[in-house]
N, C-alpha and C. Protein backbone atom coordinates (compact mmCIF):
# COMPACT_ATOMS: atom_id res chain seq x y z
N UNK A 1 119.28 63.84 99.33
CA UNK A 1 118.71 65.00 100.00
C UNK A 1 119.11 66.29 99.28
N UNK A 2 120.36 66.33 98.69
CA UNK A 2 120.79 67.64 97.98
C UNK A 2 119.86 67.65 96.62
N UNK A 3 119.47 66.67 95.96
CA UNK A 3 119.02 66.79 94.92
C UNK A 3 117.17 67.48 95.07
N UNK A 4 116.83 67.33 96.12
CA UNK A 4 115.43 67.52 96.98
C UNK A 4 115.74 69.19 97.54
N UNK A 5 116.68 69.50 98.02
CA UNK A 5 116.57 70.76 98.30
C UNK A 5 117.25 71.86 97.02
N UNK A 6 117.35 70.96 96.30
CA UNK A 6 118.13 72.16 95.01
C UNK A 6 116.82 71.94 94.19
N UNK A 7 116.00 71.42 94.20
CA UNK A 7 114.66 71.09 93.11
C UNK A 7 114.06 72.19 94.24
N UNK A 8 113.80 71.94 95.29
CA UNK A 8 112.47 72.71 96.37
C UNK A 8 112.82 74.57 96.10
N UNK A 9 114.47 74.77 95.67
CA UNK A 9 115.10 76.03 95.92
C UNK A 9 114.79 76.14 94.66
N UNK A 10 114.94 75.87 93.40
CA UNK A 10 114.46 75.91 92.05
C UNK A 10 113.21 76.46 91.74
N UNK A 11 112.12 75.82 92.53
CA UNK A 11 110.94 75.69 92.38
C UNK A 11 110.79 77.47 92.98
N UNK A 12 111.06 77.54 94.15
CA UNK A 12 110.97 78.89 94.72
C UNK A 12 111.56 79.77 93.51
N UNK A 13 112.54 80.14 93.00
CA UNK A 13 113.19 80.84 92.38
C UNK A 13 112.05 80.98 90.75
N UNK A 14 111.84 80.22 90.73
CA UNK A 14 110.57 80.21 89.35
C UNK A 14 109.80 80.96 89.58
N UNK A 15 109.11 80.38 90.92
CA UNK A 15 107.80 81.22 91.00
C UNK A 15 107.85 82.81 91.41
N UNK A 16 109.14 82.94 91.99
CA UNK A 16 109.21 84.71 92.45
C UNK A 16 109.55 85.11 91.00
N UNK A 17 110.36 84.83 90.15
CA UNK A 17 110.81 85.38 89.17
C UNK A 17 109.58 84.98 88.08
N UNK A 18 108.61 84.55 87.88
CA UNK A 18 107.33 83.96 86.78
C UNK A 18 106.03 84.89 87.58
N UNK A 19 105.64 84.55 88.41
CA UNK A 19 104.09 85.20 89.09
C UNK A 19 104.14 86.48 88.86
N UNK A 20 105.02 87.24 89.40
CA UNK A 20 104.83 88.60 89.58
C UNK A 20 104.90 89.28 87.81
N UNK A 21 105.30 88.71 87.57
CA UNK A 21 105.90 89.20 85.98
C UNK A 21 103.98 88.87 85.25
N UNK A 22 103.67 87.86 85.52
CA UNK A 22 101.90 87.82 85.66
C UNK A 22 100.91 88.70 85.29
N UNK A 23 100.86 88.79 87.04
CA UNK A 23 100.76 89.61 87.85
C UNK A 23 100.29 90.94 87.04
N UNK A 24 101.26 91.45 86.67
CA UNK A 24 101.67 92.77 85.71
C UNK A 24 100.53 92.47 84.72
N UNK A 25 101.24 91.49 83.54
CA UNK A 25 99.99 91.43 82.79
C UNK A 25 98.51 91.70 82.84
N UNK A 26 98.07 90.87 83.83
CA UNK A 26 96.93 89.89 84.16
C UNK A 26 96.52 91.94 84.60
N UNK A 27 96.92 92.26 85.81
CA UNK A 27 96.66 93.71 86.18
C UNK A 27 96.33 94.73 85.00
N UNK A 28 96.97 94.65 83.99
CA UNK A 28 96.99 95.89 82.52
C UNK A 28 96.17 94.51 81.82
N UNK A 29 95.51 93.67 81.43
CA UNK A 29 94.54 93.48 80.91
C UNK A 29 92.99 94.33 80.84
N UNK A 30 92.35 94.58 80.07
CA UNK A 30 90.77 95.09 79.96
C UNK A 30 89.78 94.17 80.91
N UNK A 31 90.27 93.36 81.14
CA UNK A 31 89.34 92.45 81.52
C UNK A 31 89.30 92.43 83.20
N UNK A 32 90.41 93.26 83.96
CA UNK A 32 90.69 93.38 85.25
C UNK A 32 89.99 94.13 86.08
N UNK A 33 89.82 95.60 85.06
CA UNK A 33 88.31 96.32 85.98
C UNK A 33 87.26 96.36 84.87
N UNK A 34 86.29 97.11 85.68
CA UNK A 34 84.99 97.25 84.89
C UNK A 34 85.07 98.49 84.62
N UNK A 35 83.72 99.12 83.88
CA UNK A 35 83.90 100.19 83.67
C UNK A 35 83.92 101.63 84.46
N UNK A 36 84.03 101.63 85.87
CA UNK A 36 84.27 102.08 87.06
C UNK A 36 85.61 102.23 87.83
N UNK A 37 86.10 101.37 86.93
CA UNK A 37 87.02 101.03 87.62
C UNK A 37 87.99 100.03 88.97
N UNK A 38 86.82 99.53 89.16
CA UNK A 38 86.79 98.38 90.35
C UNK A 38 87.11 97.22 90.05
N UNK A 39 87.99 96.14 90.83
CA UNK A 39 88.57 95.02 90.75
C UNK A 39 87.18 94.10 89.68
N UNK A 40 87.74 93.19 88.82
CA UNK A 40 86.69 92.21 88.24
C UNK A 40 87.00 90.78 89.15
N UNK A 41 86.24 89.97 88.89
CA UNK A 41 86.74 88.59 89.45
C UNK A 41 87.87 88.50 88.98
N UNK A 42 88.07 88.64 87.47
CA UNK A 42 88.93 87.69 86.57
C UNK A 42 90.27 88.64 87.43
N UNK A 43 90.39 89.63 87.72
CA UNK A 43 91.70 89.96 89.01
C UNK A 43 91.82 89.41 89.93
N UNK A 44 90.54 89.14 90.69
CA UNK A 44 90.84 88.67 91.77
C UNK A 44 90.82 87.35 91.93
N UNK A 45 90.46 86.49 91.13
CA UNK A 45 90.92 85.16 91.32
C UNK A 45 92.16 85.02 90.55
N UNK A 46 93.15 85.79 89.67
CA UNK A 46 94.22 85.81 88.96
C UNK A 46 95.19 85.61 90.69
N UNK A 47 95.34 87.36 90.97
CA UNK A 47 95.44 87.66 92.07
C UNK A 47 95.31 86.58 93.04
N UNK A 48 94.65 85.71 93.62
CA UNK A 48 94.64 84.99 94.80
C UNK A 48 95.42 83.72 94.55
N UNK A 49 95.34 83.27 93.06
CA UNK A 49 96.06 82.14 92.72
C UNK A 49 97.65 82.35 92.68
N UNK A 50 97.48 83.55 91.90
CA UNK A 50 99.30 84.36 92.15
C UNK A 50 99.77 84.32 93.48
N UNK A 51 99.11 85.15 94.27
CA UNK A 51 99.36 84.60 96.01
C UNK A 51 99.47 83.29 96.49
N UNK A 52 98.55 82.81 96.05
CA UNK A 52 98.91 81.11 96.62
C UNK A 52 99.88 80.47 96.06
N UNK A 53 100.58 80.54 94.73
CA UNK A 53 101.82 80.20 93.87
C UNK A 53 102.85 81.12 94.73
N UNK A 54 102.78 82.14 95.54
CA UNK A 54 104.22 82.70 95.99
C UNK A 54 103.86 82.22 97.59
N UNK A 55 103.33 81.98 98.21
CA UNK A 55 103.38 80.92 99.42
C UNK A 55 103.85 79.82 99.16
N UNK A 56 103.53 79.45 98.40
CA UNK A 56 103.87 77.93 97.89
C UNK A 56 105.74 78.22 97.59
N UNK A 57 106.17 79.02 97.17
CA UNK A 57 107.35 79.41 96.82
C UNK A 57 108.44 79.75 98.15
N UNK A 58 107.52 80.43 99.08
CA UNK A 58 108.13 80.52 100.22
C UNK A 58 108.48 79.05 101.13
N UNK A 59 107.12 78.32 101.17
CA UNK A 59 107.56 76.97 101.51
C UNK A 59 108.13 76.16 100.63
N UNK A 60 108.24 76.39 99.66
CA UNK A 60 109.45 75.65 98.84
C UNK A 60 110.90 76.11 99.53
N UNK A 61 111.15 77.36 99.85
CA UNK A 61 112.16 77.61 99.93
C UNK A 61 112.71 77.79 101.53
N UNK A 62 111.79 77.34 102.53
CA UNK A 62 112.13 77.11 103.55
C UNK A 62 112.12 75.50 103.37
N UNK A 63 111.55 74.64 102.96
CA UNK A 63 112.54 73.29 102.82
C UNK A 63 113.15 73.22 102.28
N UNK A 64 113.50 73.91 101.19
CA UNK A 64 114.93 73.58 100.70
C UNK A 64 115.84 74.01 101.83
N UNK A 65 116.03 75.03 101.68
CA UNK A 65 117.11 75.86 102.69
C UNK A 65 116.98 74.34 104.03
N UNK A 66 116.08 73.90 104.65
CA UNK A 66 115.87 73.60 105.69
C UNK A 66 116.91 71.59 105.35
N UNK A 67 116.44 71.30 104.47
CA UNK A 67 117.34 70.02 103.92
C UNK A 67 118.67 70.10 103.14
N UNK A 68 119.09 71.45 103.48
CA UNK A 68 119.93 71.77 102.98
C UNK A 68 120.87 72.01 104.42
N UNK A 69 120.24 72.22 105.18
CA UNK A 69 120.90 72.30 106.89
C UNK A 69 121.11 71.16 107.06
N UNK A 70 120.00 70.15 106.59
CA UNK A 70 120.29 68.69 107.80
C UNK A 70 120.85 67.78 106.46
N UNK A 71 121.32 67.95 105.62
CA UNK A 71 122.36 67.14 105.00
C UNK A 71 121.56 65.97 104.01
C-alpha cells in the first residue's frame, strides 16, 4: 500500500510542477490567438487537456494521501 500511495503522490507532484510550466508555453505560442486576438482552438484544447491533467493530479493526490491514512 505504501508503494501505491508514494507512486499516486509522485504522480500528483509531476503534474503540478510539468502542466503549468506548459501552460506558459503553449499560451506565448503564435498559434494561441488569431489575429484579433482571441483564444484559437489550438489554446483551448491545450488548455482543457492541461486542466484535465491537474484534476487528475488532485485525485492522484487525494488517494495517495488517503492510502497513506489507512496503511
Amino acid at each position: 500500500m505504501l508503494l501505491l500511495a508514494v507512486l499516486l503522490l509522485a504522480n500528483a507532484v509531476f503534474n503540478v510542477l510539468v502542466w503549468p510550466t506548459f501552460y506558459r508555453r503553449v499560451s506565448r505560442d503564435p498559434r494561441a490567438r488569431d489575429a484579433a486576438g482571441r483564444p484559437t482552438r489550438f489554446l483551448t484544447v491545450h488548455a482543457v487537456l492541461i486542466g484535465i491533467a491537474l484534476l487528475l493530479a488532485v485525485a492522484s493526490a487525494i488517494a495517495g494521501v488517503t492510502a497513506l491514512i489507512r496503511g
